[in-house]
C-alpha atoms as a PDB file:
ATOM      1  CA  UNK A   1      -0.585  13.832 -41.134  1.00  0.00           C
ATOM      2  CA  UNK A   2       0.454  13.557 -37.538  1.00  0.00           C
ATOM      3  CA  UNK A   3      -1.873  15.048 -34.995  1.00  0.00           C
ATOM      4  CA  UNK A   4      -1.091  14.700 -31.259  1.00  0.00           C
ATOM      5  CA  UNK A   5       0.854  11.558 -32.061  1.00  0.00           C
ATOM      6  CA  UNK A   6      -2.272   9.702 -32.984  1.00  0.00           C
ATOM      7  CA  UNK A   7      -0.909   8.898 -36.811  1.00  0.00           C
ATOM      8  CA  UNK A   8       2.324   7.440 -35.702  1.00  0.00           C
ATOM      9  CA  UNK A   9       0.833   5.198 -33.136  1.00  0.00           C
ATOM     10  CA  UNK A  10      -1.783   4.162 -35.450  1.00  0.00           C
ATOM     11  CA  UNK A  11       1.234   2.765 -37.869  1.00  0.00           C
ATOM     12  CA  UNK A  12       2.594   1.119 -35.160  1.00  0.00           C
ATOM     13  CA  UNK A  13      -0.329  -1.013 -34.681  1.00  0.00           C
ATOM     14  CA  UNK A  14      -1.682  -1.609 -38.392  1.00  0.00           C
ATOM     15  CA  UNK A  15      -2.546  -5.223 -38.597  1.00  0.00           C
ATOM     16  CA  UNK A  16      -2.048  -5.643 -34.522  1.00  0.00           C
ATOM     17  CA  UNK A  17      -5.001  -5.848 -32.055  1.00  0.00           C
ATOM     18  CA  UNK A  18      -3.976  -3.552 -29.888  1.00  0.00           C
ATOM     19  CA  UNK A  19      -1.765  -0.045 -29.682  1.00  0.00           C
ATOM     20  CA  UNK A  20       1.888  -0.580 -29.351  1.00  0.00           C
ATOM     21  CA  UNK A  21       1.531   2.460 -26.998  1.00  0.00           C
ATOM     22  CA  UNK A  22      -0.838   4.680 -25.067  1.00  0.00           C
ATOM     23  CA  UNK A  23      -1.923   7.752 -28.011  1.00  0.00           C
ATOM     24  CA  UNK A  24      -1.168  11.215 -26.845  1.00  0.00           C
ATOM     25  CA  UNK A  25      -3.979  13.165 -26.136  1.00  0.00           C
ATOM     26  CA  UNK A  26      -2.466  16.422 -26.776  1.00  0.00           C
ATOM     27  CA  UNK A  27       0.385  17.043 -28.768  1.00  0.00           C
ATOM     28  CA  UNK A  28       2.764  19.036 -26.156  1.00  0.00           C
ATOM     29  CA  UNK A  29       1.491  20.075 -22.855  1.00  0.00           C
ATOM     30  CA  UNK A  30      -1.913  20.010 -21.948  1.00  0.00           C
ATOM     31  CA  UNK A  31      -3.800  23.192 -21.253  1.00  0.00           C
ATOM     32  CA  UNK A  32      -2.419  24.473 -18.031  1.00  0.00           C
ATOM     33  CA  UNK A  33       0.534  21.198 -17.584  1.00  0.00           C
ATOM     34  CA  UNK A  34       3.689  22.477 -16.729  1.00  0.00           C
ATOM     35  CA  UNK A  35       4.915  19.020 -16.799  1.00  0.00           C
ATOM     36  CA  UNK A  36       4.267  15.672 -18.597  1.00  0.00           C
ATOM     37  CA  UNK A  37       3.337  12.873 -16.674  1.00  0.00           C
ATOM     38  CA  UNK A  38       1.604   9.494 -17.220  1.00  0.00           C
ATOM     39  CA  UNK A  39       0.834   9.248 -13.439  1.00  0.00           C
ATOM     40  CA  UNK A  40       1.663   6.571 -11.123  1.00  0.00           C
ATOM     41  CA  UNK A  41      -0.069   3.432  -9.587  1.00  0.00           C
ATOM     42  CA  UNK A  42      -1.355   3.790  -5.668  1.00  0.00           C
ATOM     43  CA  UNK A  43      -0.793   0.977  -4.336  1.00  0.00           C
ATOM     44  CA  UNK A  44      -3.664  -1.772  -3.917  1.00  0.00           C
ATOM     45  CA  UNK A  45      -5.146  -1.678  -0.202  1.00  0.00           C
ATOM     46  CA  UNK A  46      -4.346  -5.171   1.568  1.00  0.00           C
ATOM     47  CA  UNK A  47      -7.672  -6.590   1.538  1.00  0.00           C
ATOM     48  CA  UNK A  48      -8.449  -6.182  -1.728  1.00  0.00           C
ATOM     49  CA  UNK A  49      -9.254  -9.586  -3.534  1.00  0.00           C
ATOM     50  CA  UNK A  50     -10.051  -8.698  -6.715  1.00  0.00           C
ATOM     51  CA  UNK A  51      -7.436  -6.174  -7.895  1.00  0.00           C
ATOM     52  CA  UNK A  52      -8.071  -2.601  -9.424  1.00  0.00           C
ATOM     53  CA  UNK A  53      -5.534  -0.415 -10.605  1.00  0.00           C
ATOM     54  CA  UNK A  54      -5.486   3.289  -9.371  1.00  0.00           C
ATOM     55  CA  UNK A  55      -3.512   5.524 -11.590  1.00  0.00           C
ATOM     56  CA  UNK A  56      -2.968   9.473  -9.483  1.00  0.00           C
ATOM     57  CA  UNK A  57      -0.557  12.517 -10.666  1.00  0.00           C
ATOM     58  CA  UNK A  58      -1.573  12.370 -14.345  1.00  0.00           C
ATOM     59  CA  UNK A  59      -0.410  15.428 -16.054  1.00  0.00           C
ATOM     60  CA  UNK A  60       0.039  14.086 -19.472  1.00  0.00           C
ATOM     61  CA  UNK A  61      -3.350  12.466 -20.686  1.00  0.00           C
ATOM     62  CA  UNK A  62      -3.031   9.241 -23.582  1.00  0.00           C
ATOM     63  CA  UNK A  63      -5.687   6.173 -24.664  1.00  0.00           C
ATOM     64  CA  UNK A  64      -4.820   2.799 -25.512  1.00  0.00           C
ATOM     65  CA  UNK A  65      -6.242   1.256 -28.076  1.00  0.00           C
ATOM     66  CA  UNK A  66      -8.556  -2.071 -28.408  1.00  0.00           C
ATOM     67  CA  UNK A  67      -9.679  -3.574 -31.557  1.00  0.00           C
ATOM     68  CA  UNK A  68     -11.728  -6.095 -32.066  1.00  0.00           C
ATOM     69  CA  UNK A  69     -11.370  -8.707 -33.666  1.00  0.00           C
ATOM     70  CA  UNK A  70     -13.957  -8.269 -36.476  1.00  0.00           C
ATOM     71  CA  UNK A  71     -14.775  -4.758 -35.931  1.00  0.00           C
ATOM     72  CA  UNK A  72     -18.547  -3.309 -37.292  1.00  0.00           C
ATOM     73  CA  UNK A  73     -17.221   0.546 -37.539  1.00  0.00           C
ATOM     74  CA  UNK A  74     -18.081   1.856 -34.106  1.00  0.00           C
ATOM     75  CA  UNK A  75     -16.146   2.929 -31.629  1.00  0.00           C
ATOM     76  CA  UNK A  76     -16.194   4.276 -28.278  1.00  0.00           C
ATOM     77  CA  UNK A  77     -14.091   6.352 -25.949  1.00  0.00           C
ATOM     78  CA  UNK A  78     -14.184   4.995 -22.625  1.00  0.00           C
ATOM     79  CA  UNK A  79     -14.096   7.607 -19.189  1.00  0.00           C
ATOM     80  CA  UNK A  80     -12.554   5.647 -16.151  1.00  0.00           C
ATOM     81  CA  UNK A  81     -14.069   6.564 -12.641  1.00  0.00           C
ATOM     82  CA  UNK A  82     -11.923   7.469  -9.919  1.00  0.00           C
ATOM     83  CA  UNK A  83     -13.313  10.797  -8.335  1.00  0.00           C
ATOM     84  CA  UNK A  84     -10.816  13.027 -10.093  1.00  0.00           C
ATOM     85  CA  UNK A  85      -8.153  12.613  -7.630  1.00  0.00           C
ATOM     86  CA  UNK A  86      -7.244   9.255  -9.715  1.00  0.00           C
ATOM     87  CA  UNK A  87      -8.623   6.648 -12.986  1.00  0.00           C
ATOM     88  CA  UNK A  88      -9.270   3.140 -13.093  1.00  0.00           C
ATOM     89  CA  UNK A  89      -7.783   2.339 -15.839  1.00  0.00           C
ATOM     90  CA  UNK A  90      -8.923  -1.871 -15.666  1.00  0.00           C
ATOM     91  CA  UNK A  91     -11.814  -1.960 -13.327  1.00  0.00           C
ATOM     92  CA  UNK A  92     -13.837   1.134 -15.098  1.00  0.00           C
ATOM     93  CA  UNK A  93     -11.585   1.155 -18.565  1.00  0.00           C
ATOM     94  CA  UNK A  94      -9.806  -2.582 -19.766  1.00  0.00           C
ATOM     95  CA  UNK A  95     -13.094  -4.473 -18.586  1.00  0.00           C
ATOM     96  CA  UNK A  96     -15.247  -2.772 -20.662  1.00  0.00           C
ATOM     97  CA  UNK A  97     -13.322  -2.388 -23.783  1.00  0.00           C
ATOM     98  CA  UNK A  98     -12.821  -6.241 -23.260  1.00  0.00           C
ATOM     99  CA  UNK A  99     -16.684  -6.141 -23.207  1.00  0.00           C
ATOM    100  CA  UNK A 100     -16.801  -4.136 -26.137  1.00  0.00           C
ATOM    101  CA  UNK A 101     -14.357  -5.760 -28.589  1.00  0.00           C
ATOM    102  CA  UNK A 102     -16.999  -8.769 -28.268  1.00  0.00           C
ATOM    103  CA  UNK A 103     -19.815  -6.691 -29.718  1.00  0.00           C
ATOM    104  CA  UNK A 104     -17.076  -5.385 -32.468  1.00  0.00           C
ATOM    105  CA  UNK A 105     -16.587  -1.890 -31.247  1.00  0.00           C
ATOM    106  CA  UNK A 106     -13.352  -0.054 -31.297  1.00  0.00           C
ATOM    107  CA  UNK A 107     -12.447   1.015 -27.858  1.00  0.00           C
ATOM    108  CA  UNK A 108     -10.126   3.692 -26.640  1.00  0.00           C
ATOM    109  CA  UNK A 109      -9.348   3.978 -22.480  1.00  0.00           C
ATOM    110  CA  UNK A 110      -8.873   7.212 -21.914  1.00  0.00           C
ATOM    111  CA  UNK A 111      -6.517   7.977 -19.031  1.00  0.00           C
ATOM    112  CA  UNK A 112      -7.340  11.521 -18.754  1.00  0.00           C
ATOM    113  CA  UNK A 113      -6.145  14.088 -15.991  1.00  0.00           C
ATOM    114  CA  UNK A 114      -6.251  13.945 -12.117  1.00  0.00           C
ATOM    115  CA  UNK A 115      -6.736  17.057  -9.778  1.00  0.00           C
ATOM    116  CA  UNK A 116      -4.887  17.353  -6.297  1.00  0.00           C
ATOM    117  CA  UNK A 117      -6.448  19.299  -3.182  1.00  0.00           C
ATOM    118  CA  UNK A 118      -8.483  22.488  -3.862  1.00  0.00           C
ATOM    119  CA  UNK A 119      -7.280  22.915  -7.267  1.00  0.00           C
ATOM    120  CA  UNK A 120      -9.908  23.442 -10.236  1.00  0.00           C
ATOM    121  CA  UNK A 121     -12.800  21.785  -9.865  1.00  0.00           C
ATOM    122  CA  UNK A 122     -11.713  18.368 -10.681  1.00  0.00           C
ATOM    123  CA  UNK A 123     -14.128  17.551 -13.730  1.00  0.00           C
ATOM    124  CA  UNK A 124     -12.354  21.034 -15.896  1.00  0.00           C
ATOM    125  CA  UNK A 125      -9.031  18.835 -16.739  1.00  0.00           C
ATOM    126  CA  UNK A 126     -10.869  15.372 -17.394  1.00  0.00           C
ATOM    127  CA  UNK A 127     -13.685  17.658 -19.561  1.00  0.00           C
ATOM    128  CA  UNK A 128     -11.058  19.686 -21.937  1.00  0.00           C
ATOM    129  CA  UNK A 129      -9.049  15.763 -22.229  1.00  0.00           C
ATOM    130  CA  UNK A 130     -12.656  14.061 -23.478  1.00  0.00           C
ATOM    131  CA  UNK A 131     -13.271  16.575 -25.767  1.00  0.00           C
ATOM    132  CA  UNK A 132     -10.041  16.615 -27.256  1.00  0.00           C
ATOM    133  CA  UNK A 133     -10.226  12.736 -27.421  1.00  0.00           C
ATOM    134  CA  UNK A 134     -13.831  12.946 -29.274  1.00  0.00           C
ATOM    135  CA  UNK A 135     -12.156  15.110 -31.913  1.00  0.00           C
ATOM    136  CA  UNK A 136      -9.022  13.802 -32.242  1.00  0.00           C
ATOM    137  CA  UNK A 137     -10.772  10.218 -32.992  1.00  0.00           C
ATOM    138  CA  UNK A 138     -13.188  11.600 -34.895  1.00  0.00           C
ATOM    139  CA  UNK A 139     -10.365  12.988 -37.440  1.00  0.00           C
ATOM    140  CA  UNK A 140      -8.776   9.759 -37.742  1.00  0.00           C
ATOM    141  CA  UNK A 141     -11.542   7.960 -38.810  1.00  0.00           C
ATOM    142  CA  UNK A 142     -10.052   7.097 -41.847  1.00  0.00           C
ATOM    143  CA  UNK A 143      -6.729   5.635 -40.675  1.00  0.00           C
ATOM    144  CA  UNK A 144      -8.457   3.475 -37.656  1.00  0.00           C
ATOM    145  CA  UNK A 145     -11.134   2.448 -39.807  1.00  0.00           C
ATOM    146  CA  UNK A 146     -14.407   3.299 -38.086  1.00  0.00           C
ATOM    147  CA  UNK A 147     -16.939   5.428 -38.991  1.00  0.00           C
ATOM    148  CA  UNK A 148     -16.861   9.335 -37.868  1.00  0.00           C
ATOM    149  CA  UNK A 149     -21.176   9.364 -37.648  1.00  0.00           C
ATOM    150  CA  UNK A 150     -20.571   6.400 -35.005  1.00  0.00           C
ATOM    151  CA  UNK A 151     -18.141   7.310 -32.014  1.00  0.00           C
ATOM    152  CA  UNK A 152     -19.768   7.644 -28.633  1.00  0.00           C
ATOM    153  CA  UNK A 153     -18.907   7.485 -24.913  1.00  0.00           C
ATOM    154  CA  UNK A 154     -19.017   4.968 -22.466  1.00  0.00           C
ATOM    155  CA  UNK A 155     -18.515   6.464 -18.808  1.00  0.00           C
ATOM    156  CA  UNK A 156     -18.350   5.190 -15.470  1.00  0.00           C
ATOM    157  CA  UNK A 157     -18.731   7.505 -11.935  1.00  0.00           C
ATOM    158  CA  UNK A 158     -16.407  10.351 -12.248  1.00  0.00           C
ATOM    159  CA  UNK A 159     -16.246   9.845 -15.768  1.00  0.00           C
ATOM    160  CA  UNK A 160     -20.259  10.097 -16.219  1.00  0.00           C
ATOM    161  CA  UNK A 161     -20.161  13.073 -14.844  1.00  0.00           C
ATOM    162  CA  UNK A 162     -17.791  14.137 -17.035  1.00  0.00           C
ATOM    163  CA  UNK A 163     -19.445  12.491 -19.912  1.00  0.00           C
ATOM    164  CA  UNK A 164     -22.982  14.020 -19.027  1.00  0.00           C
ATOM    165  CA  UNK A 165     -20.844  17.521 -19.215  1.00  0.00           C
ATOM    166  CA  UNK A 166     -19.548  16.845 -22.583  1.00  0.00           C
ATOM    167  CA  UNK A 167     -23.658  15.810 -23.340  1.00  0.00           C
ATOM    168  CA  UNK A 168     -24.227  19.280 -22.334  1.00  0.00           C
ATOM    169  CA  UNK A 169     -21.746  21.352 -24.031  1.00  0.00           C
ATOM    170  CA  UNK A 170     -23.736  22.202 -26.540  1.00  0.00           C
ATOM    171  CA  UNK A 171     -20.150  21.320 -28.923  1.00  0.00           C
ATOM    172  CA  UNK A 172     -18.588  24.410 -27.271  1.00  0.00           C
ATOM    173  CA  UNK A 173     -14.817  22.942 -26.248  1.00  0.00           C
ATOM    174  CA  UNK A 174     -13.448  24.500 -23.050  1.00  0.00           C
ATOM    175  CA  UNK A 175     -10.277  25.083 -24.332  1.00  0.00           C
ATOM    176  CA  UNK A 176      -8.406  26.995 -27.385  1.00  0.00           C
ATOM    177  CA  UNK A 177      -7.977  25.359 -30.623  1.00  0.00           C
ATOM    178  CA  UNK A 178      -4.764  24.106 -31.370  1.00  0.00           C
ATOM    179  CA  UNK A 179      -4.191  22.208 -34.440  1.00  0.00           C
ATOM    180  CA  UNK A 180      -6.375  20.445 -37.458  1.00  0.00           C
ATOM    181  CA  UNK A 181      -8.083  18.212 -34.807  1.00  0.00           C
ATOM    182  CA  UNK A 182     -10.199  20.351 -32.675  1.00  0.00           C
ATOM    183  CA  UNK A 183     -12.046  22.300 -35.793  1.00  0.00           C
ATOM    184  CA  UNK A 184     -13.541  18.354 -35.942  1.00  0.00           C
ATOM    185  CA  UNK A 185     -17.241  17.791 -33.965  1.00  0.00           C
ATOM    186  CA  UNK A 186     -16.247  16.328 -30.528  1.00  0.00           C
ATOM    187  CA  UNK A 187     -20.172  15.415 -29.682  1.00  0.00           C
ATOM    188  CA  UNK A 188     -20.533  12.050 -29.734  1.00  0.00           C
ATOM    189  CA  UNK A 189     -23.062   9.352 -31.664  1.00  0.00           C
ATOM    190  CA  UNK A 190     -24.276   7.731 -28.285  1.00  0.00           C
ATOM    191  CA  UNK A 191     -23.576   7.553 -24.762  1.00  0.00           C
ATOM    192  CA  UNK A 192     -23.737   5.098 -22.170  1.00  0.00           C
ATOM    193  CA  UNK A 193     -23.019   6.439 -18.432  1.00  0.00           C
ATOM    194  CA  UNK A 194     -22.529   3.984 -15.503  1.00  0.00           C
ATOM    195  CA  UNK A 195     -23.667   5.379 -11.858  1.00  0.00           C
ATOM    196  CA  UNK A 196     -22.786   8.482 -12.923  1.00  0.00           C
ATOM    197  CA  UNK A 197     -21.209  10.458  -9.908  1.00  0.00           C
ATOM    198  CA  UNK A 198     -22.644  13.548  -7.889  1.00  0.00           C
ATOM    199  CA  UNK A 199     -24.960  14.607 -10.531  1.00  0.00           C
ATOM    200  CA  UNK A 200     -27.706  15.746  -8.197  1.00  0.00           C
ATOM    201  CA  UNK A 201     -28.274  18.958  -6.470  1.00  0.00           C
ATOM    202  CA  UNK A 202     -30.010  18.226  -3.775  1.00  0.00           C
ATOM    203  CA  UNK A 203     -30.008  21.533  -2.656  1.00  0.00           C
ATOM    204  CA  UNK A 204     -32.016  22.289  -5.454  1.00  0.00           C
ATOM    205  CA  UNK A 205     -33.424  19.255  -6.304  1.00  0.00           C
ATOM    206  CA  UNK A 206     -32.627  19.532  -9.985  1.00  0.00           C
ATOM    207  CA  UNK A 207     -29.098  18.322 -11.658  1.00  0.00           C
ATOM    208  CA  UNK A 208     -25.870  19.809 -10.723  1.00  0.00           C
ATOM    209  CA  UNK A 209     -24.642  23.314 -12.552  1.00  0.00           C
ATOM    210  CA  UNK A 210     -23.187  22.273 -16.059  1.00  0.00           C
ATOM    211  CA  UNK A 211     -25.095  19.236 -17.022  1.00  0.00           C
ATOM    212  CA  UNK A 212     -28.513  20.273 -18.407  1.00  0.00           C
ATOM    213  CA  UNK A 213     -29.987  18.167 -21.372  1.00  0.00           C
ATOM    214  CA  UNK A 214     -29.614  19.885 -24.662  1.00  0.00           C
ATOM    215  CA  UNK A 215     -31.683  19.348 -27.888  1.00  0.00           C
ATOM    216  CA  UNK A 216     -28.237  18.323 -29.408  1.00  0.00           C
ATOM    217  CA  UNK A 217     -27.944  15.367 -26.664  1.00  0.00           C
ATOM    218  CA  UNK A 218     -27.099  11.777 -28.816  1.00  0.00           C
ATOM    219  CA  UNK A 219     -29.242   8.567 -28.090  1.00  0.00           C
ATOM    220  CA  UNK A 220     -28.286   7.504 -23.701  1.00  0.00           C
ATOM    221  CA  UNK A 221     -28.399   4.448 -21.861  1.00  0.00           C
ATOM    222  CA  UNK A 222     -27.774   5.269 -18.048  1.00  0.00           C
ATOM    223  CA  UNK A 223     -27.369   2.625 -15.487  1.00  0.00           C
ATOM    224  CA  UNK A 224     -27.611   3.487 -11.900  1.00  0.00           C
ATOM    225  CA  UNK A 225     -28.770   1.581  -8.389  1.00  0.00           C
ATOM    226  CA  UNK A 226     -30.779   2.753  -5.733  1.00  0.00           C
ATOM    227  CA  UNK A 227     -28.260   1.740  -3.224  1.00  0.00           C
ATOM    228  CA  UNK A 228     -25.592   3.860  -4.198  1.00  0.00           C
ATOM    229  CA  UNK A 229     -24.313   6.296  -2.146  1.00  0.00           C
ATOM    230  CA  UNK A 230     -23.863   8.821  -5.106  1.00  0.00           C
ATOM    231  CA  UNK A 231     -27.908   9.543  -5.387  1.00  0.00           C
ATOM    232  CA  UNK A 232     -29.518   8.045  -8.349  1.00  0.00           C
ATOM    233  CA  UNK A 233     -31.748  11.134  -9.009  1.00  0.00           C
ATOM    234  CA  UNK A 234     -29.138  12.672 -11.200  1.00  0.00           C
ATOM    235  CA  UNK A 235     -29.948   9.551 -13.327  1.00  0.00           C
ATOM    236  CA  UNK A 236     -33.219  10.040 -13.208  1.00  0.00           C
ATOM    237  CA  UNK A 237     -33.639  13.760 -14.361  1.00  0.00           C
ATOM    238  CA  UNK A 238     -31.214  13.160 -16.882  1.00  0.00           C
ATOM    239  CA  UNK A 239     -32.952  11.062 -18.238  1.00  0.00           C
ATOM    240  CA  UNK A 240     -36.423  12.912 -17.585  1.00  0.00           C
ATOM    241  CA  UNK A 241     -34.500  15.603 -19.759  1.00  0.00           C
ATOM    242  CA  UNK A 242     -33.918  12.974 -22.354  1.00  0.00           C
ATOM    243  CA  UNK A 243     -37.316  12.310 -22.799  1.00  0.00           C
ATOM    244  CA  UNK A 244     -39.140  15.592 -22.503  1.00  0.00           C
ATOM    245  CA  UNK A 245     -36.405  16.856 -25.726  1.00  0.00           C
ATOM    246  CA  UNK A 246     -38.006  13.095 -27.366  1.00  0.00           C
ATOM    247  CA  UNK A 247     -34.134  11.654 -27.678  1.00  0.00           C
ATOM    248  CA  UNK A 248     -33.685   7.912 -27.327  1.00  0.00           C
ATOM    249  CA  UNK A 249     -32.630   6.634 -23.895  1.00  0.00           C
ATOM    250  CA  UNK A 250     -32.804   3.928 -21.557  1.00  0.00           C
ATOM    251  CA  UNK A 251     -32.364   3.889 -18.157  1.00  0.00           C
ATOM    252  CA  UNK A 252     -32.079   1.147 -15.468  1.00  0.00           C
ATOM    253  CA  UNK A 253     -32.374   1.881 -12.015  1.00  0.00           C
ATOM    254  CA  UNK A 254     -31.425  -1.501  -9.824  1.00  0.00           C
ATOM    255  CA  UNK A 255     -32.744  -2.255  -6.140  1.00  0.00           C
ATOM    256  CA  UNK A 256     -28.834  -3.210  -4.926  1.00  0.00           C
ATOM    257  CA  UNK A 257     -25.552  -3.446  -6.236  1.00  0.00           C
ATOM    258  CA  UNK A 258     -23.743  -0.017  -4.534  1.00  0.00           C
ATOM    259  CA  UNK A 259     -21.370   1.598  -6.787  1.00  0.00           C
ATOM    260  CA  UNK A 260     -17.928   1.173  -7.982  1.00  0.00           C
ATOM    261  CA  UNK A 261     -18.606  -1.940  -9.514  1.00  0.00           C
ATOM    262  CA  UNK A 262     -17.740  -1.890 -13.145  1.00  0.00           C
ATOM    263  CA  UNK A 263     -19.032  -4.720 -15.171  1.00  0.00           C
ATOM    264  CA  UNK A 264     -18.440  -7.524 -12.522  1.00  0.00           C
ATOM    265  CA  UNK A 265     -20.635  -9.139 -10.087  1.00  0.00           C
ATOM    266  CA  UNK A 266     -21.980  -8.119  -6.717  1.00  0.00           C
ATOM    267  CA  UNK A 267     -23.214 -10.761  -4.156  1.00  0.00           C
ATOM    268  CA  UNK A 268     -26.892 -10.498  -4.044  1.00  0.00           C
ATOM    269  CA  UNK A 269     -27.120  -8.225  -6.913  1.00  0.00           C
ATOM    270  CA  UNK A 270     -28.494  -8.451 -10.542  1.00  0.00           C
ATOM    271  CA  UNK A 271     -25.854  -5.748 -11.697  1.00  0.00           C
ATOM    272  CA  UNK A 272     -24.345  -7.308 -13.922  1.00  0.00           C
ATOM    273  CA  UNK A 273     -26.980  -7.821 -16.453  1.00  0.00           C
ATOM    274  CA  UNK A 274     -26.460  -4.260 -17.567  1.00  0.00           C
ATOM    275  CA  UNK A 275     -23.753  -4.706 -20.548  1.00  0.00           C
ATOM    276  CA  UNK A 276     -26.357  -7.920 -21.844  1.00  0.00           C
ATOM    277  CA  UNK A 277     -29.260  -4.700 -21.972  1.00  0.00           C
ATOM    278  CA  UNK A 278     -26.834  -2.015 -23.146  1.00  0.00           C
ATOM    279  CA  UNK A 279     -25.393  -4.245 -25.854  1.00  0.00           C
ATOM    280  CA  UNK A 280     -28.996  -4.898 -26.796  1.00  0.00           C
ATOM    281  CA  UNK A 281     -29.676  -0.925 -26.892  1.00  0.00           C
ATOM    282  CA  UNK A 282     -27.010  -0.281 -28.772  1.00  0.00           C
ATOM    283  CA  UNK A 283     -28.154  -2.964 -31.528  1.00  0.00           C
ATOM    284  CA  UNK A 284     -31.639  -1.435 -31.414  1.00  0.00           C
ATOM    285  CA  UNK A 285     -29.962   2.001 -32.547  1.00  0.00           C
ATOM    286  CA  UNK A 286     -27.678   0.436 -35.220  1.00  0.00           C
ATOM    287  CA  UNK A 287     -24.448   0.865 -33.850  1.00  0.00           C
ATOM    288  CA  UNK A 288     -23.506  -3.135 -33.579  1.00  0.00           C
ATOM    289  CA  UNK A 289     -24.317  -3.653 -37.521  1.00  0.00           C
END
């Protein structure tokens, strides 16, 4: 069966490491798209020594594909920052499937949909695109040989908010159903979320409207610093959620390291321990067997 693409592109890579291809997300248009577009690269500011790719005017959402090379059955769908106007597709997306592949986890980068000026609020398009991804993964278990009970999300900035959104859904997709895929669960088996962005009201002083922690909330590791700009309270009362509904989570709130930083180094900062303690987590719940 083809669904969204997903089939064909998964024949084009049997017995390859990686996707010959970026997978379609949706099988036409996206909800909304009046056009089809896999976006185009901003170009790098001068002073920039370590590259990172910036991907804006995405209209037509895909993943690529990373196997490892003795995969254990899990996989995960990775979220790109990029603060909805654009994704990092390497930085927040390559890196840590790269990271992931060594731990034997199927990973899937999912380039999902930017928002220009005072359109919808720009977490609605990247929201409908994860869910979609969750499900459409989910019913090709089979073909890409991991196991359905053992997809989850790893999610950086703009993408953790998204991903704590999709935590919160309570499995209710924000969009229509359109083919065999979306009847399939789109929650996910785990979650990891990287200085996820702009979760904190502080207004209120509770977590933004649309990410509450519901009894239905998978196992969380959340990684945040107490530098970043992005205020690491929405961290923090996520995770105070987590553990007043007893789920399993971890969080790590570091003295430095700002934000933006992926899973590479920052002068004067112990950062980049956190994919040695997340891979450990994940081991502890099973996932790396």
């Amino acid at each position: 069966m083809r669904v969204a693409g997903l089939f064909v592109a998964y024949c084009l890579w049997c017995g390859s490491l990686m996707a010959a291809e970026p997978l379609d997300v949706w099988p036409g248009l996206a909800p909304g798209e009046t056009t089809r577009s896999v976006g185009e690269k901003q170009p790098s500011p001068p002073n920039e020594t370590l590259p990172i790719t910036r991907m804006v005017k995405v209209t037509r959402p895909t993943m690529t594909v990373h196997r490892a090379a003795t995969p254990n059955g899990t996989a995960a769908i990775i979220l790109p920052g990029g603060g909805f106007a654009k994704v990092v597709p390497d930085l927040e997306g390559t890196e840590a499937a790269d990271w992931l592949n060594r731990h034997g986890v199927t990973a899937f980068v999912l380039s999902y949909r930017t928002t220009e000026g005072n359109q919808t609020p720009g977490w609605v398009k990247p929201l409908q695109d994860a869910q979609r991804a969750m499900a459409l993964v989910r019913s090709q278990a089979d073909q890409l040989n991991i196991k359905p009970d053992r997809i989850g999300i790893v999610a950086f900035s703009a993408g953790g908010q998204v991903g704590a959104r999709l935590l919160s859904d309570g499995g209710t997709k924000t969009y229509d159903r359109i083919d065999e895929a979306d009847a399939v669960a789109h929650r996910p088996d785990f979650a990891i979320l990287i200085y996820p962005w702009n979760m904190y009201d502080a207004a209120k002083d509770t977590l933004i409207e649309g990410v509450a922690v519901p009894k239905t909330c998978p196992p969380t590791y959340i990684v945040h610093t107490d530098d970043d700009r992005s205020s690491s309270m929405g961290a923090v009362l996520f995770y105070a959620g987590l553990k007043k509904q007893g789920i399993p989570a971890e969080l790590h709130v570091y003295g430095n390291g700002g934000h933006g930083y992926g899973l590479r180094p920052v002068a004067g900062s112990q950062i980049s321990t956190w994919p040695d303690h997340a891979a450990h987590w994940l081991g502890t719940r099973g996932f790396l067997k």
